[in-house]
C-alpha atoms as a PDB file:
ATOM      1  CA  UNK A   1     113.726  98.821  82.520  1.00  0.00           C
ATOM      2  CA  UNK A   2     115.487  95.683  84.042  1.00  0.00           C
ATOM      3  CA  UNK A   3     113.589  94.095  87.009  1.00  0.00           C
ATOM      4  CA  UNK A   4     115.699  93.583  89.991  1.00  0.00           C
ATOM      5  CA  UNK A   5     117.079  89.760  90.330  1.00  0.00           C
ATOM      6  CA  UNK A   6     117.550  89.299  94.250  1.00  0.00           C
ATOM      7  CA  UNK A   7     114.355  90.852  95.922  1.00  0.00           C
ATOM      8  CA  UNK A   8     112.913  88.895  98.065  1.00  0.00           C
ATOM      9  CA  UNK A   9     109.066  89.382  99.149  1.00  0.00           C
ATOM     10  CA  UNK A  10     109.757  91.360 102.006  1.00  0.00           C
ATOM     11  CA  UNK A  11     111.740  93.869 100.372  1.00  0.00           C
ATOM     12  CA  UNK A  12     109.192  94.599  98.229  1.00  0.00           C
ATOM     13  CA  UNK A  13     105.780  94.743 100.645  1.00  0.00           C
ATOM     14  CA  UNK A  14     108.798  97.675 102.024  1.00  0.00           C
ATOM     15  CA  UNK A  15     108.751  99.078  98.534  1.00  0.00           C
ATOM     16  CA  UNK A  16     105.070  99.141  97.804  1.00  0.00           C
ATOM     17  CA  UNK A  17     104.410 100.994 101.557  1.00  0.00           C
ATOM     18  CA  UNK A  18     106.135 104.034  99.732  1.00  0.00           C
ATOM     19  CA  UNK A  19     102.814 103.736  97.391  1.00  0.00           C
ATOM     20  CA  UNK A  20     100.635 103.385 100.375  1.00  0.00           C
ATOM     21  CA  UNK A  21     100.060  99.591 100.399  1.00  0.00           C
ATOM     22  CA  UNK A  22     100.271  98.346 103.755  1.00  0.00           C
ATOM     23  CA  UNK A  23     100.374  94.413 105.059  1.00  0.00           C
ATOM     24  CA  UNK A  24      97.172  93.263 106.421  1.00  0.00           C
ATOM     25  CA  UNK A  25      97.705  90.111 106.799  1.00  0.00           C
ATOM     26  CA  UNK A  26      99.896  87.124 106.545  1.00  0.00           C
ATOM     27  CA  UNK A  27      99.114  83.230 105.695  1.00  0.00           C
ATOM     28  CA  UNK A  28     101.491  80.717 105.715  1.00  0.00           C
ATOM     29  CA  UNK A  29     104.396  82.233 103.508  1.00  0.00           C
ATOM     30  CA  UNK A  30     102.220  84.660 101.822  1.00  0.00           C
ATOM     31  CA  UNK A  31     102.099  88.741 102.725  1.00  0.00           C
ATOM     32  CA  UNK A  32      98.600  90.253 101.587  1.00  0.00           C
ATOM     33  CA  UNK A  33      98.983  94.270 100.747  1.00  0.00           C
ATOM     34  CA  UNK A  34      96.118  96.650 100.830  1.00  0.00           C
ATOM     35  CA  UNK A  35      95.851 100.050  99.499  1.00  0.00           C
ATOM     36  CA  UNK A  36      92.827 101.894 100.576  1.00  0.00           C
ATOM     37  CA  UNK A  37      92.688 104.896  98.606  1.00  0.00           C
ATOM     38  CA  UNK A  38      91.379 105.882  95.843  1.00  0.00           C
ATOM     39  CA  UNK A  39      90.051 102.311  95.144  1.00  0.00           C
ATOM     40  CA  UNK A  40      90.634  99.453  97.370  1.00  0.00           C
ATOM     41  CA  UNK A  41      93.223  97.141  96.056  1.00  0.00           C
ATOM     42  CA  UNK A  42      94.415  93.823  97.158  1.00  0.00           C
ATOM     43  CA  UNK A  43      97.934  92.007  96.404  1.00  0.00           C
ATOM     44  CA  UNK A  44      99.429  88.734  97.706  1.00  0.00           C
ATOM     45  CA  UNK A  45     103.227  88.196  97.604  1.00  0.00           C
ATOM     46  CA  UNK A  46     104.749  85.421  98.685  1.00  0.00           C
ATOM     47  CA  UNK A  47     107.371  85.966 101.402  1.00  0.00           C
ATOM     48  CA  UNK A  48     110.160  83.917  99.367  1.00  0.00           C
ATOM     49  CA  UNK A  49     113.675  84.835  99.008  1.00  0.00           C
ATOM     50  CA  UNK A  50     114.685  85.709  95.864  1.00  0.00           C
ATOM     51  CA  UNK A  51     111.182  85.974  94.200  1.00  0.00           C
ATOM     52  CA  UNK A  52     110.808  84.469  91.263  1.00  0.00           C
ATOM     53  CA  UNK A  53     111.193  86.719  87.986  1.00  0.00           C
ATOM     54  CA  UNK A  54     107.893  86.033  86.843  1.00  0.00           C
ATOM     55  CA  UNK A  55     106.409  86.690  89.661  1.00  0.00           C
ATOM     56  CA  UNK A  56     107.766  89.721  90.446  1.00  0.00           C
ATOM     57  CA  UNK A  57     106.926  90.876  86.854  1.00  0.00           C
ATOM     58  CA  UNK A  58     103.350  90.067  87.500  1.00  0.00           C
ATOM     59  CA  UNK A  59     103.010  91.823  90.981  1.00  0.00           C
ATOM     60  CA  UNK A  60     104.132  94.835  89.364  1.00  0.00           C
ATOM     61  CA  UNK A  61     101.886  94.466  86.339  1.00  0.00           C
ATOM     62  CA  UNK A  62      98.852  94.178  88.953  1.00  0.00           C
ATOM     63  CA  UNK A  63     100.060  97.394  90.587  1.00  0.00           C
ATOM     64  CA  UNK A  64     100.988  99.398  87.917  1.00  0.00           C
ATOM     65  CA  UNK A  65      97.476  98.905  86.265  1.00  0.00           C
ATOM     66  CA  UNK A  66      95.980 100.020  89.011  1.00  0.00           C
ATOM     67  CA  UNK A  67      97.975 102.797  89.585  1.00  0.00           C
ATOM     68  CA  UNK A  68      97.241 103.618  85.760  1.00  0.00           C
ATOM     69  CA  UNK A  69     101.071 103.742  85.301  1.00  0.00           C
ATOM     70  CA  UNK A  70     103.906 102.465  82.941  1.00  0.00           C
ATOM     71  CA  UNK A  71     105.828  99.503  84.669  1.00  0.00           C
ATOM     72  CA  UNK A  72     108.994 101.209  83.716  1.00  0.00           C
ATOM     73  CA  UNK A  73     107.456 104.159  85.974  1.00  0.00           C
ATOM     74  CA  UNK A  74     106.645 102.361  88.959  1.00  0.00           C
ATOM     75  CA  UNK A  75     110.195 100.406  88.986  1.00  0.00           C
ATOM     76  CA  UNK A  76     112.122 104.287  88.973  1.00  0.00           C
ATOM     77  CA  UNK A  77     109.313 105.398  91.878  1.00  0.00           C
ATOM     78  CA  UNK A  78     110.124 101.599  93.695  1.00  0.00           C
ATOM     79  CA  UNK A  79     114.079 101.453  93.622  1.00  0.00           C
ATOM     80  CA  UNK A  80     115.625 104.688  92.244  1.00  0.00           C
END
């Protein structure tokens, strides 16, 4: 599936709250997500508009490995 081309970093932290992450912080131009359940997981996005392809495609690698799901899977469950 085709990752979206004009998302900037504070669209997605929105997204990823639907999968329980939540901001905890923010440094300079940089969000940091946490998800506390199961297993404590940390992501950093930076709050640029658009984010860059790569990484975007990389944030969502990070998260869909630790949600043990397909990419392709957690773009449908992000945007559709």
């Amino acid at each position: 599936m085709k990752l979206p081309r004009d998302i900037s970093g504070a669209e997605l932290a929105k997204a990823l709250e639907r999968l329980g992450y939540r901001i905890t912080r923010q440094t300079g131009s940089h969000l940091r997500l946490t998800l506390d359940s199961p297993i404590q997981h940390h992501i950093t996005i930076p709050a640029h508009d658009p984010l860059k392809v790569g990484t975007l495609a990389a944030i969502l690698a990070d998260v869909a490995a630790h949600g043990k799901m397909d990419r392709d899977d957690l773009i449908r469950r992000l945007w559709n």
